[in-house]
PDB file of N, CA and C in Angstrom:
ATOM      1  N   UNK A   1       0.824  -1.191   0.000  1.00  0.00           N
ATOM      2  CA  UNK A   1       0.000   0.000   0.000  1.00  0.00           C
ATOM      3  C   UNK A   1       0.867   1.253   0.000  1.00  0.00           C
ATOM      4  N   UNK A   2       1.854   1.331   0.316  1.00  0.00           N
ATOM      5  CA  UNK A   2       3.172   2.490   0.700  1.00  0.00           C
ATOM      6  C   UNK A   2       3.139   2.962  -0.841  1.00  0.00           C
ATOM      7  N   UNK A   3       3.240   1.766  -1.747  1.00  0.00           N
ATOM      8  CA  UNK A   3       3.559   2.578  -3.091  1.00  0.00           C
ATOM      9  C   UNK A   3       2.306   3.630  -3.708  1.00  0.00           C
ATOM     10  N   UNK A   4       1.240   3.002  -3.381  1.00  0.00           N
ATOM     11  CA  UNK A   4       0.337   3.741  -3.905  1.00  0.00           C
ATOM     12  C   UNK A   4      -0.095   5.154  -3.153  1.00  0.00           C
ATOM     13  N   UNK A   5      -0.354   5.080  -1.488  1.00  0.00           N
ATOM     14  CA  UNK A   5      -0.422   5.941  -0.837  1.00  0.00           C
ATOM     15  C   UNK A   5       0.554   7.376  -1.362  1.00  0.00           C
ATOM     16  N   UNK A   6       1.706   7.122  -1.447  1.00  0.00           N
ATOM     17  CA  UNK A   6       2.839   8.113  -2.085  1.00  0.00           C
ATOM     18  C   UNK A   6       2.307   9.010  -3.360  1.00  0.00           C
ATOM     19  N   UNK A   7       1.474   8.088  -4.073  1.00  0.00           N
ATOM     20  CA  UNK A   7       1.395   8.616  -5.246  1.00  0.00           C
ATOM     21  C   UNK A   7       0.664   9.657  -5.722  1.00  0.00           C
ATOM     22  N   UNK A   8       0.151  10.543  -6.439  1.00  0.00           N
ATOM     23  CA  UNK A   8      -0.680  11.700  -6.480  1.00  0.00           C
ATOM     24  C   UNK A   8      -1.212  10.828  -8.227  1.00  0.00           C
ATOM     25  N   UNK A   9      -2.718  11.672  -8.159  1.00  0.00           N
ATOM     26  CA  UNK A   9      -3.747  11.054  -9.306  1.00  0.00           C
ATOM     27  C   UNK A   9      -2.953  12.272 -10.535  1.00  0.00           C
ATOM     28  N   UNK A  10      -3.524  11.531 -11.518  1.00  0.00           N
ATOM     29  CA  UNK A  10      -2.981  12.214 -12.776  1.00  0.00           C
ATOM     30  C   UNK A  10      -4.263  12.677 -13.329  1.00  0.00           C
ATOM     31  N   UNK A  11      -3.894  14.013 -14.033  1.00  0.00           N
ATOM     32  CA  UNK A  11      -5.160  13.969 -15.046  1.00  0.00           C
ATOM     33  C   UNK A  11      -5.955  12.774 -16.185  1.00  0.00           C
ATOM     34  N   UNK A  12      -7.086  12.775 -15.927  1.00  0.00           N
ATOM     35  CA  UNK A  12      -7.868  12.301 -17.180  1.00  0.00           C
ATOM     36  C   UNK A  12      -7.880  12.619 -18.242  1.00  0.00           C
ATOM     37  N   UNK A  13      -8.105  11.839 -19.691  1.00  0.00           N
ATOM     38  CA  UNK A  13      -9.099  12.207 -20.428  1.00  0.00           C
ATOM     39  C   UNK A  13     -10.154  11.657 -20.934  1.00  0.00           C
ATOM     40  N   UNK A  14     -11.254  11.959 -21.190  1.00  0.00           N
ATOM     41  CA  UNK A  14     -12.123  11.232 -21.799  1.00  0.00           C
ATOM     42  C   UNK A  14     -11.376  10.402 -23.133  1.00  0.00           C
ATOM     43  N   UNK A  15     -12.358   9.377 -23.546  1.00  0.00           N
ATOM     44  CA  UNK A  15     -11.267   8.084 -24.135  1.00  0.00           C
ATOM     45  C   UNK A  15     -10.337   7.219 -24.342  1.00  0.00           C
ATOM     46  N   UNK A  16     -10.084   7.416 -22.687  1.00  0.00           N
ATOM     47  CA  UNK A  16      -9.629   6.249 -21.974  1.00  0.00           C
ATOM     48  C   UNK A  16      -9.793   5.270 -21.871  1.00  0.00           C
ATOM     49  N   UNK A  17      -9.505   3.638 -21.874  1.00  0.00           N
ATOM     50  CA  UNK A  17      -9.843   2.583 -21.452  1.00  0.00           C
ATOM     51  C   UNK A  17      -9.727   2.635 -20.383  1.00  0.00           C
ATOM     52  N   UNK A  18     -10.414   1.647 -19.697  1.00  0.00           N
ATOM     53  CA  UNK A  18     -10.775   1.331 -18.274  1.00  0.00           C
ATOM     54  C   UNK A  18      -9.302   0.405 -18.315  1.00  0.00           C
ATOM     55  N   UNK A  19      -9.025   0.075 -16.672  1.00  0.00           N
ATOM     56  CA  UNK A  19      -7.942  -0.700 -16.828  1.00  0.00           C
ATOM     57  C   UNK A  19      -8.371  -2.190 -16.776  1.00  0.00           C
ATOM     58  N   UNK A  20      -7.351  -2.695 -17.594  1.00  0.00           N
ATOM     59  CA  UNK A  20      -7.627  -4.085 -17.534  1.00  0.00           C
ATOM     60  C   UNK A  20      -8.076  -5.638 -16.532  1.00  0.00           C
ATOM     61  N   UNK A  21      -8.673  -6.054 -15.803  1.00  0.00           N
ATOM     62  CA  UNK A  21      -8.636  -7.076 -15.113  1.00  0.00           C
ATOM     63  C   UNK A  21      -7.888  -7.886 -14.410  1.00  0.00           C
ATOM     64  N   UNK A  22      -6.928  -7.935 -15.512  1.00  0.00           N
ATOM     65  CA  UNK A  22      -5.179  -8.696 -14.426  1.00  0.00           C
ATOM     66  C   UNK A  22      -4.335  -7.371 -14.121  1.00  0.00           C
ATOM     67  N   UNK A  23      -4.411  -6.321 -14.844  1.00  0.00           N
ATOM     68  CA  UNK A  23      -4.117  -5.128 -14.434  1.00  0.00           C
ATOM     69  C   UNK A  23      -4.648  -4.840 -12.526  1.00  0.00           C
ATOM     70  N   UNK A  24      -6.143  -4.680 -12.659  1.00  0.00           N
ATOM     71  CA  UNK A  24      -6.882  -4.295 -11.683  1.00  0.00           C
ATOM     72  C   UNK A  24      -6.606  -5.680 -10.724  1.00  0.00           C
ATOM     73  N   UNK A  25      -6.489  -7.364 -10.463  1.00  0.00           N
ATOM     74  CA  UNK A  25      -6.268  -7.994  -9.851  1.00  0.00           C
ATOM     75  C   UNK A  25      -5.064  -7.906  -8.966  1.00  0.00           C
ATOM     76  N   UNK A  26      -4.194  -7.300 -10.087  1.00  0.00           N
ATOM     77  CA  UNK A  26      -2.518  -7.002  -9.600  1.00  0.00           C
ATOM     78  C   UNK A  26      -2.349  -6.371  -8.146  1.00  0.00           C
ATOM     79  N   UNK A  27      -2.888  -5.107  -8.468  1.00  0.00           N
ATOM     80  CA  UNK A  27      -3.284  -3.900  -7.892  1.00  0.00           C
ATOM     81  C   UNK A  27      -4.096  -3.948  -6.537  1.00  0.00           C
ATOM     82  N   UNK A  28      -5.017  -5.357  -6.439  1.00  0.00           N
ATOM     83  CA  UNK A  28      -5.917  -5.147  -5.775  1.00  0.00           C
ATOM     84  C   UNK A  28      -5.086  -5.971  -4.377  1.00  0.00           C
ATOM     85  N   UNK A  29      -3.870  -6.462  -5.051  1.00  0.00           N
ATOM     86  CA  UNK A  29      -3.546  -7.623  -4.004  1.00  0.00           C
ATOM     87  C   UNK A  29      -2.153  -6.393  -2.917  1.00  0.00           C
ATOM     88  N   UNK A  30      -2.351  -5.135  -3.128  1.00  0.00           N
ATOM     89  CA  UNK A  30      -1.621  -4.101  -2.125  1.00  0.00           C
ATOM     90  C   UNK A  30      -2.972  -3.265  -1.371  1.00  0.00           C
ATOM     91  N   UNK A  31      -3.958  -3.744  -1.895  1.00  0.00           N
ATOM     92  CA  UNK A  31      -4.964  -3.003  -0.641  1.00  0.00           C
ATOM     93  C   UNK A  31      -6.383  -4.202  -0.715  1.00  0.00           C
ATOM     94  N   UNK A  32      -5.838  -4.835  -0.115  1.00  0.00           N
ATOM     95  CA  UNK A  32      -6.281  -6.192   0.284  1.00  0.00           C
ATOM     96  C   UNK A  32      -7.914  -6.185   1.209  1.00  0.00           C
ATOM     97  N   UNK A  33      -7.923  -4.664   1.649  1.00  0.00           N
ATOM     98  CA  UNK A  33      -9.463  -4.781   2.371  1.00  0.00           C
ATOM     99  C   UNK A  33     -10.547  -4.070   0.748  1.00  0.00           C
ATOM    100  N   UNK A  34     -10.131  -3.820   0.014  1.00  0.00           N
ATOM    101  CA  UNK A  34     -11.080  -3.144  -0.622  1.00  0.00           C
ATOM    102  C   UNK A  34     -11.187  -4.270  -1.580  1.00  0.00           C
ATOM    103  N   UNK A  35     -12.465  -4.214  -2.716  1.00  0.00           N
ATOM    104  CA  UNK A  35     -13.436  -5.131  -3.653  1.00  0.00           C
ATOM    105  C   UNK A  35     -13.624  -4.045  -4.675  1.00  0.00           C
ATOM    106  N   UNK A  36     -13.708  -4.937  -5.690  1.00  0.00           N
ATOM    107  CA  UNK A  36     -13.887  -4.354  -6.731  1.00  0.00           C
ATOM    108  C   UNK A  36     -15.497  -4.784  -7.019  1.00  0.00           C
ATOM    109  N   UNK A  37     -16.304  -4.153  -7.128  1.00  0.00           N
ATOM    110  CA  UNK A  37     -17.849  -4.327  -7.726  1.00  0.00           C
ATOM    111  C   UNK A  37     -18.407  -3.884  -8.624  1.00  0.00           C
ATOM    112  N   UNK A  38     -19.092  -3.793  -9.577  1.00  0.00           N
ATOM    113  CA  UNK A  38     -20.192  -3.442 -10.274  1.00  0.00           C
ATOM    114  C   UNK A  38     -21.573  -3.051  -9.969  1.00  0.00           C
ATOM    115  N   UNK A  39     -21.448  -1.246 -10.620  1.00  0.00           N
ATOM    116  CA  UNK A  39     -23.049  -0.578 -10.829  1.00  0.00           C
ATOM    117  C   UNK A  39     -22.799  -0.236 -11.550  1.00  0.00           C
ATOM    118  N   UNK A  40     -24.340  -0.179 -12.338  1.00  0.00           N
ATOM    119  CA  UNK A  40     -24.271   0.271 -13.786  1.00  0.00           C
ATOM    120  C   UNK A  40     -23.262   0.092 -15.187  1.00  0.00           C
ATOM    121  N   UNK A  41     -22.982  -1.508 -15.072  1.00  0.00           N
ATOM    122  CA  UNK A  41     -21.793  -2.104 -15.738  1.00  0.00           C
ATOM    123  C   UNK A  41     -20.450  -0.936 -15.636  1.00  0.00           C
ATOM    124  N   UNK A  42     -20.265  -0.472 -14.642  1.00  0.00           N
ATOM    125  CA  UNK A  42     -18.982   0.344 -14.034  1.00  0.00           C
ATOM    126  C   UNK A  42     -18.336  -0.871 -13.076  1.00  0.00           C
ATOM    127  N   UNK A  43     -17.001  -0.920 -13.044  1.00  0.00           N
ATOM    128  CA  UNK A  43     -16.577  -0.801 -11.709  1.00  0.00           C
ATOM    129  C   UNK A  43     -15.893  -0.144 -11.063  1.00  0.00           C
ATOM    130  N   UNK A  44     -16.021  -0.690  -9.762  1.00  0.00           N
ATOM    131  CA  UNK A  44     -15.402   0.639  -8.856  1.00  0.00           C
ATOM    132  C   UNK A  44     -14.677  -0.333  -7.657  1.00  0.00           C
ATOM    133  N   UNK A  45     -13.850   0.523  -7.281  1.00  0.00           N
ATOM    134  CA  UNK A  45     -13.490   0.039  -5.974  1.00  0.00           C
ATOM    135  C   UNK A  45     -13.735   0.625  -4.912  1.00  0.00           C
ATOM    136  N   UNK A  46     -14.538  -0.918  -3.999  1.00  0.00           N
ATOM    137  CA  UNK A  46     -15.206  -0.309  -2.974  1.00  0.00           C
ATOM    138  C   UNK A  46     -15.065  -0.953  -1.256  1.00  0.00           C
ATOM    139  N   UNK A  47     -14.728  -0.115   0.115  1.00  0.00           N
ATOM    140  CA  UNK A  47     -14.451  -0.437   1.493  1.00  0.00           C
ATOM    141  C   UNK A  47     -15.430   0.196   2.380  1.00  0.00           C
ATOM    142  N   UNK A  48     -15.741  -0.567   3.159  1.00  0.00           N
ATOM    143  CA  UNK A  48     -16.657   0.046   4.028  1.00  0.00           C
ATOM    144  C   UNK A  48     -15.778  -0.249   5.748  1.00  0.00           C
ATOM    145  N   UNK A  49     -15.496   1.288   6.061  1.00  0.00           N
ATOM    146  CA  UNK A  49     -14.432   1.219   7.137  1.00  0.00           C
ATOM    147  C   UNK A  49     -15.769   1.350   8.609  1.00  0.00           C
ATOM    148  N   UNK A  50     -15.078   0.859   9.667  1.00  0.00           N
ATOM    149  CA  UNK A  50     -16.085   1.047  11.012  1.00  0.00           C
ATOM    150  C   UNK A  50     -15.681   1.869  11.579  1.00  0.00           C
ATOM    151  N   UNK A  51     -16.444   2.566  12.483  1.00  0.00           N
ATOM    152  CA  UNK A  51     -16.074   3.531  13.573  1.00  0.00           C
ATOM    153  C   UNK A  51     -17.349   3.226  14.953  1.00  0.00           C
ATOM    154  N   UNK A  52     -16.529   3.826  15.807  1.00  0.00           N
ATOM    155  CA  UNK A  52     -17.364   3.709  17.510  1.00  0.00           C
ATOM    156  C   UNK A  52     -18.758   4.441  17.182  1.00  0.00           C
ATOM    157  N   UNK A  53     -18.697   5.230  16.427  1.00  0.00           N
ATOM    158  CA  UNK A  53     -19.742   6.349  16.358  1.00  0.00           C
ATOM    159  C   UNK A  53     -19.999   7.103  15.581  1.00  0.00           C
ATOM    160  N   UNK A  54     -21.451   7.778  15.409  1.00  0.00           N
ATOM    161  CA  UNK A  54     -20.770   8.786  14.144  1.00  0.00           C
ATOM    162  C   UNK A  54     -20.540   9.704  14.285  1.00  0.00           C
ATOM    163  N   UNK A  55     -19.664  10.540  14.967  1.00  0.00           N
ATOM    164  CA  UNK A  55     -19.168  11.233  15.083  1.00  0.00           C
ATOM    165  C   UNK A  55     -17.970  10.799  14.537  1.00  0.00           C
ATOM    166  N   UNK A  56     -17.672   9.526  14.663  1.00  0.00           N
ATOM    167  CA  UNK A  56     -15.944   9.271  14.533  1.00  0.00           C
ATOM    168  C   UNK A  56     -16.058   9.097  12.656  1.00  0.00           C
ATOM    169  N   UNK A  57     -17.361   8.717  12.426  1.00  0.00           N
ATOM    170  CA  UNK A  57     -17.549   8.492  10.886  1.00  0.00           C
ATOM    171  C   UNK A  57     -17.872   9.806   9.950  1.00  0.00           C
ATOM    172  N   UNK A  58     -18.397  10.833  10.352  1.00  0.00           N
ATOM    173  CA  UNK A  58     -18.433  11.543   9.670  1.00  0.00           C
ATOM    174  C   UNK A  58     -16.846  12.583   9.764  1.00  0.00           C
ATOM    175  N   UNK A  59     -16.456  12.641  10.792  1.00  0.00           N
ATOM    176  CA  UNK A  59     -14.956  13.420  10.950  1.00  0.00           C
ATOM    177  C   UNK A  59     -14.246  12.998   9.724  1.00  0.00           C
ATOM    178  N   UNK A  60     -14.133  11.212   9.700  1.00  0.00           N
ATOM    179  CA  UNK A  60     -13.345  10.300   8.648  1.00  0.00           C
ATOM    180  C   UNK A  60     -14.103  10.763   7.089  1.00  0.00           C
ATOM    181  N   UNK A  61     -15.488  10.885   7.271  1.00  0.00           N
ATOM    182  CA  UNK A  61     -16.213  11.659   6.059  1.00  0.00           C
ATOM    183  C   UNK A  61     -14.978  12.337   4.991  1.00  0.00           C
ATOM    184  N   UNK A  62     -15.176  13.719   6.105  1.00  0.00           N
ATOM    185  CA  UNK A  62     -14.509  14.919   5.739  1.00  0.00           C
ATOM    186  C   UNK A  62     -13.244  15.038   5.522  1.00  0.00           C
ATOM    187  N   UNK A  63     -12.094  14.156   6.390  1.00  0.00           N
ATOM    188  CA  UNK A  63     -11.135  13.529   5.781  1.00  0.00           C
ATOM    189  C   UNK A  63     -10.892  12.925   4.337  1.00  0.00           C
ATOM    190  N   UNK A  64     -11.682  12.450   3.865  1.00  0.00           N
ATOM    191  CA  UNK A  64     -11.694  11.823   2.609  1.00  0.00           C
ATOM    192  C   UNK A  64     -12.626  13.115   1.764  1.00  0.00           C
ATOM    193  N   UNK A  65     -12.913  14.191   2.297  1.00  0.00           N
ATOM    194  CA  UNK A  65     -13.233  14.869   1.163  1.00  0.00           C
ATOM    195  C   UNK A  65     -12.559  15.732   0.972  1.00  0.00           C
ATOM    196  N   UNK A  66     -11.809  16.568   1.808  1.00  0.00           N
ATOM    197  CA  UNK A  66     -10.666  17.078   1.569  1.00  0.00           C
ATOM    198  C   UNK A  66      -9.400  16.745   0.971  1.00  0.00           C
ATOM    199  N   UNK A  67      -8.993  15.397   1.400  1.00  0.00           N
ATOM    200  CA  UNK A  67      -7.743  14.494   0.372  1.00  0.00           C
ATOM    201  C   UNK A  67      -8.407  14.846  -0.955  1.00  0.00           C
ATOM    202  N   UNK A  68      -9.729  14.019  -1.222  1.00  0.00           N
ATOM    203  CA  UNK A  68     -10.689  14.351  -2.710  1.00  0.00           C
ATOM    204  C   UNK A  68     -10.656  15.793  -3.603  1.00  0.00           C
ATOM    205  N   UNK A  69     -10.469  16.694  -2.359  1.00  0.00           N
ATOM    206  CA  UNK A  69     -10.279  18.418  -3.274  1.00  0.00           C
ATOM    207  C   UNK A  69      -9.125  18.594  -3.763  1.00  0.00           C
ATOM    208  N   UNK A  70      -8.364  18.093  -2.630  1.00  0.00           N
ATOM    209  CA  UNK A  70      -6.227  18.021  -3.015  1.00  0.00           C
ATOM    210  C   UNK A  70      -6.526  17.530  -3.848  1.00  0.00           C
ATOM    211  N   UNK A  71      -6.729  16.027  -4.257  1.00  0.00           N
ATOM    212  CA  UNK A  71      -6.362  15.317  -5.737  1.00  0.00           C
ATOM    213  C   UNK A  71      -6.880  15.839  -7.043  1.00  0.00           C
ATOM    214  N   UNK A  72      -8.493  16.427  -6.795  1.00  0.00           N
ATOM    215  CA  UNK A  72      -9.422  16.840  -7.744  1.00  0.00           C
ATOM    216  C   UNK A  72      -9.809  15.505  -8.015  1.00  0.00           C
ATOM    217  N   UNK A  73      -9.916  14.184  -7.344  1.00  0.00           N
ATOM    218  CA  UNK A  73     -10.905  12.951  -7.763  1.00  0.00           C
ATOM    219  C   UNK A  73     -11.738  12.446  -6.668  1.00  0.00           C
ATOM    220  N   UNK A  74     -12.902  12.120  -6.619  1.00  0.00           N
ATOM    221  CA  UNK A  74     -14.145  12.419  -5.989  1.00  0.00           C
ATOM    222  C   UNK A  74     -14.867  11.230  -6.095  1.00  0.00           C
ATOM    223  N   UNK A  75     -14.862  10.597  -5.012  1.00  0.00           N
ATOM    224  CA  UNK A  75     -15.769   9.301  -4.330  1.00  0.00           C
ATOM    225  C   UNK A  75     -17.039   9.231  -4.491  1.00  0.00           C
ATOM    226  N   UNK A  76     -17.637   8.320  -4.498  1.00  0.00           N
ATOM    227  CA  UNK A  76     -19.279   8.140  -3.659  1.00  0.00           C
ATOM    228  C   UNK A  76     -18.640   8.027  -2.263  1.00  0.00           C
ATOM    229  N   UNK A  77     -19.070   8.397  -1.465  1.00  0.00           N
ATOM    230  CA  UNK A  77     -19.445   8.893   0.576  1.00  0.00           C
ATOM    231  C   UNK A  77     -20.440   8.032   0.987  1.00  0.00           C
ATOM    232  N   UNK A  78     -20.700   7.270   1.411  1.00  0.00           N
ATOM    233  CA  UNK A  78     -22.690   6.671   1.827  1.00  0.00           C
ATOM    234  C   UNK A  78     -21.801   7.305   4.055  1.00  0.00           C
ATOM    235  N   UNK A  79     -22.361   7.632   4.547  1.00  0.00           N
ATOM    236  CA  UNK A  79     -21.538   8.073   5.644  1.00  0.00           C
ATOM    237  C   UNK A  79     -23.126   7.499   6.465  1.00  0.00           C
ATOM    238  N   UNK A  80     -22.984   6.421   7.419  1.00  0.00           N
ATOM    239  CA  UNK A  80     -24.062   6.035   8.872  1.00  0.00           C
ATOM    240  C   UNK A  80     -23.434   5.718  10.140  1.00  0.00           C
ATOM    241  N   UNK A  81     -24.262   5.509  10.559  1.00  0.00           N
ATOM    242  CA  UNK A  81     -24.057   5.072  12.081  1.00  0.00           C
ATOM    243  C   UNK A  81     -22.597   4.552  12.470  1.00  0.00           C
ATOM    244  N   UNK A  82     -21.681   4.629  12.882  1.00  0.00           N
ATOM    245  CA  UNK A  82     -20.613   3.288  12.787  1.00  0.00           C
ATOM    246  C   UNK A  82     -20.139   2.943  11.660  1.00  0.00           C
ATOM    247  N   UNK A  83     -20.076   3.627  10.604  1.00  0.00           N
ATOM    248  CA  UNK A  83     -19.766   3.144   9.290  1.00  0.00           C
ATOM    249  C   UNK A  83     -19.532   4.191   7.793  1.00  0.00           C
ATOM    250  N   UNK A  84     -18.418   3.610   7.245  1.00  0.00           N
ATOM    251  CA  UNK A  84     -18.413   4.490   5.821  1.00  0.00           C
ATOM    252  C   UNK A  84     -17.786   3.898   4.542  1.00  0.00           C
ATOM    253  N   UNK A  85     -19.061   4.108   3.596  1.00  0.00           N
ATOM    254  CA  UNK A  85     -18.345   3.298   2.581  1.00  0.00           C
ATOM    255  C   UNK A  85     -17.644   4.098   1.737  1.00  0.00           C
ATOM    256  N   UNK A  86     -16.715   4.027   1.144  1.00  0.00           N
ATOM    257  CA  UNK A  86     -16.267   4.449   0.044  1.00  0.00           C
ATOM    258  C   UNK A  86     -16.021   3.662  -1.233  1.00  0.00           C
ATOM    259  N   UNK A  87     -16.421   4.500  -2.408  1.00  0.00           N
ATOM    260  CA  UNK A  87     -16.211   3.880  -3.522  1.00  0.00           C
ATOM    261  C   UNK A  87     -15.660   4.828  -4.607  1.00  0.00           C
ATOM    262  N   UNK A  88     -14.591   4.249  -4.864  1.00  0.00           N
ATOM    263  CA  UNK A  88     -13.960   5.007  -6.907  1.00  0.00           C
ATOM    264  C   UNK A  88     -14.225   4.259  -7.377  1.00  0.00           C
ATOM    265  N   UNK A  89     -14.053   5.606  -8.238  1.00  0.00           N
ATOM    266  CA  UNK A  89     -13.683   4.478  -9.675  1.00  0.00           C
ATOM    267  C   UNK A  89     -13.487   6.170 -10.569  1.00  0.00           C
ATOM    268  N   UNK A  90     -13.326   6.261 -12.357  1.00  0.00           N
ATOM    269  CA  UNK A  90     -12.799   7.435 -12.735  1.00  0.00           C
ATOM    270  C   UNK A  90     -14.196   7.525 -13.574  1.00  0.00           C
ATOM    271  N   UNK A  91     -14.970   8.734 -13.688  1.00  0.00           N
ATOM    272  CA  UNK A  91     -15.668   8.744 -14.353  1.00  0.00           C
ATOM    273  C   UNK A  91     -15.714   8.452 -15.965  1.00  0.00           C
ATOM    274  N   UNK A  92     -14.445   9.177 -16.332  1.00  0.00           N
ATOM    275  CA  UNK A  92     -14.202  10.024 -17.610  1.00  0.00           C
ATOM    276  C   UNK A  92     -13.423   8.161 -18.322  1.00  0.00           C
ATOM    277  N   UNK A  93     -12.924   7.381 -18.003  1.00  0.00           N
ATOM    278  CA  UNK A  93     -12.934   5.910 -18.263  1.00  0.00           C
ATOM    279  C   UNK A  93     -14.294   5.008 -18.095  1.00  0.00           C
ATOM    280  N   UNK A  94     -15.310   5.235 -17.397  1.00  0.00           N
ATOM    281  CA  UNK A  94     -16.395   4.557 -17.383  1.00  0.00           C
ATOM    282  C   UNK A  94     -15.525   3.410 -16.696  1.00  0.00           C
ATOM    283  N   UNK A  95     -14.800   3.305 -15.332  1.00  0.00           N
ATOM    284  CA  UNK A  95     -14.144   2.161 -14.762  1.00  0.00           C
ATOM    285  C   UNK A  95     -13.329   2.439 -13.903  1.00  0.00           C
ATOM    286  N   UNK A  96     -12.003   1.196 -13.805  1.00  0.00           N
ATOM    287  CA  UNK A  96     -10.882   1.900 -12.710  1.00  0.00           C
ATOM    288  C   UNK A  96      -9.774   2.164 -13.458  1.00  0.00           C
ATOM    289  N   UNK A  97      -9.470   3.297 -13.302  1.00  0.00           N
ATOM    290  CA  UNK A  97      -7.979   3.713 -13.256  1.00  0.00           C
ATOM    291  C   UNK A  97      -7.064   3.618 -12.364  1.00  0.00           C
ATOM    292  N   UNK A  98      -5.580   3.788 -12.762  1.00  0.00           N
ATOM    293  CA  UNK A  98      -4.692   3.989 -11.483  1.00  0.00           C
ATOM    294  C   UNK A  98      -5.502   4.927 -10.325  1.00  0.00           C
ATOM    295  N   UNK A  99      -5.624   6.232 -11.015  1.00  0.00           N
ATOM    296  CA  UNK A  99      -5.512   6.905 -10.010  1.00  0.00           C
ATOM    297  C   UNK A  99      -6.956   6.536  -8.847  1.00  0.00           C
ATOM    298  N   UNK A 100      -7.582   5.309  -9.069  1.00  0.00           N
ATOM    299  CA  UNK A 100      -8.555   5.213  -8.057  1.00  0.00           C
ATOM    300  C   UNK A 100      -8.031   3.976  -6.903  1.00  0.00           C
ATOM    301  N   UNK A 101      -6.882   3.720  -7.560  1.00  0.00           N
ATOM    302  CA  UNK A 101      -6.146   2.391  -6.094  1.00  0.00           C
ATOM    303  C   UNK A 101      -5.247   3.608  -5.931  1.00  0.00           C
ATOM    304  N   UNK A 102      -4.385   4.819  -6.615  1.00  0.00           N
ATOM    305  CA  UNK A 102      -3.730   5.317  -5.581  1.00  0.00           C
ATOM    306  C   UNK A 102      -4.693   6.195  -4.157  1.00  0.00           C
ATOM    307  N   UNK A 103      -6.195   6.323  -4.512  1.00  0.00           N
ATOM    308  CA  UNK A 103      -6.858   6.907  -3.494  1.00  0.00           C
ATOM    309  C   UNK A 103      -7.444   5.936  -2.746  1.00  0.00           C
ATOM    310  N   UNK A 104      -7.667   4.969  -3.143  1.00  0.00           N
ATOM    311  CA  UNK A 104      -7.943   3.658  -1.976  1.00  0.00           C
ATOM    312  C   UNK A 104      -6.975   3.081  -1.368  1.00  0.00           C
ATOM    313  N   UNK A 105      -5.158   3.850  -1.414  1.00  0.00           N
ATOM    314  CA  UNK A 105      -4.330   3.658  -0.577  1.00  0.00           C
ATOM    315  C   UNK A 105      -4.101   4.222   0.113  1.00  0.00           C
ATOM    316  N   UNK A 106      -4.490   5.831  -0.503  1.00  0.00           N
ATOM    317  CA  UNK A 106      -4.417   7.227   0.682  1.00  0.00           C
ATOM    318  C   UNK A 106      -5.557   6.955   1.516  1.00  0.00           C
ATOM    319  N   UNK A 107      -6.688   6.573   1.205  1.00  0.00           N
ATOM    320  CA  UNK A 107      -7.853   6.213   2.221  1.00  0.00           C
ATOM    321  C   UNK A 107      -7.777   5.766   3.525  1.00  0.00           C
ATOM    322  N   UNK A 108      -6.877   4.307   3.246  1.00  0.00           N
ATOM    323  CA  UNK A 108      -6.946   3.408   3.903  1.00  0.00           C
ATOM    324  C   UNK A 108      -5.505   4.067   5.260  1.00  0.00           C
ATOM    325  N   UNK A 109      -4.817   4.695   4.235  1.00  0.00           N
ATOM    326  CA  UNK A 109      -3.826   5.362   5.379  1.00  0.00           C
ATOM    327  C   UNK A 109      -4.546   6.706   6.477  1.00  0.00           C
ATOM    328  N   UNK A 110      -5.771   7.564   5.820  1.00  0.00           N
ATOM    329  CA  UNK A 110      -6.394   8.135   6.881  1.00  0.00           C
ATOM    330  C   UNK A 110      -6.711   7.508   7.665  1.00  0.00           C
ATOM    331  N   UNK A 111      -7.451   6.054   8.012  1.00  0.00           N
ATOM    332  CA  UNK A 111      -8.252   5.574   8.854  1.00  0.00           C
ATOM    333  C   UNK A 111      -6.818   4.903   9.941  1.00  0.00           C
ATOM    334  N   UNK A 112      -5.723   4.504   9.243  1.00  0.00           N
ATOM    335  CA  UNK A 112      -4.724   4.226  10.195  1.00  0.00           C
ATOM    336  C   UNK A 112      -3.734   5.399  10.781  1.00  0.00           C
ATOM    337  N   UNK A 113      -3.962   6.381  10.359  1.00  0.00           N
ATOM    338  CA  UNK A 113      -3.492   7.593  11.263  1.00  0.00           C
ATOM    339  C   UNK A 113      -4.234   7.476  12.516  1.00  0.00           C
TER     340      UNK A 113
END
């Protein structure tokens, strides 16, 4: 996860391929709590972290939306009780790009600060 956490997202462009499958398997085996799923024949990569409370979940919210303004790349949030999911993926590919495992490495390093 160290390598990706380090890394900063790159610009898009539209007409991109999505990344590949053994590409995205590769990748998935340095941030080992997150899944890759499907909506709307997209995928995304997606973790749902716990907290005592929500207070402790929405703080972690705002954490991840601020990293999100630094990078300029932007999650789904679902933020409840004890709980927060997050999900990327890149719009402008219709899928995953790098730059959505380097933010599901910075993620995963907020919640271990």
């Amino acid at each position: 996860m160290n390598e990706l956490k380090n890394k900063t997202c790159e610009p898009c462009s539209d007409g991109l391929d999505p990344m590949p499958s053994g590409e995205i398997n590769k990748l998935l085996e340095l941030i080992p709590e997150w899944e890759v799923t499907t909506e709307d024949g997209i995928s995304r990569l997606q973790r749902t972290f716990s907290f005592k409370d929500f207070k402790s979940a929405i703080t972690f919210t705002n954490l991840v939306g601020e990293l999100a303004e630094v990078e300029q790349h932007h999650p789904k949030l679902v933020t409840e009780w004890g709980k927060v999911t997050v999900i990327w993926w890149t719009h402008s590919v219709n899928g995953l790009h790098m730059n959505d495992f380097t933010m599901a490495g910075k993620t995963s390093k907020l919640k271990a600060d």
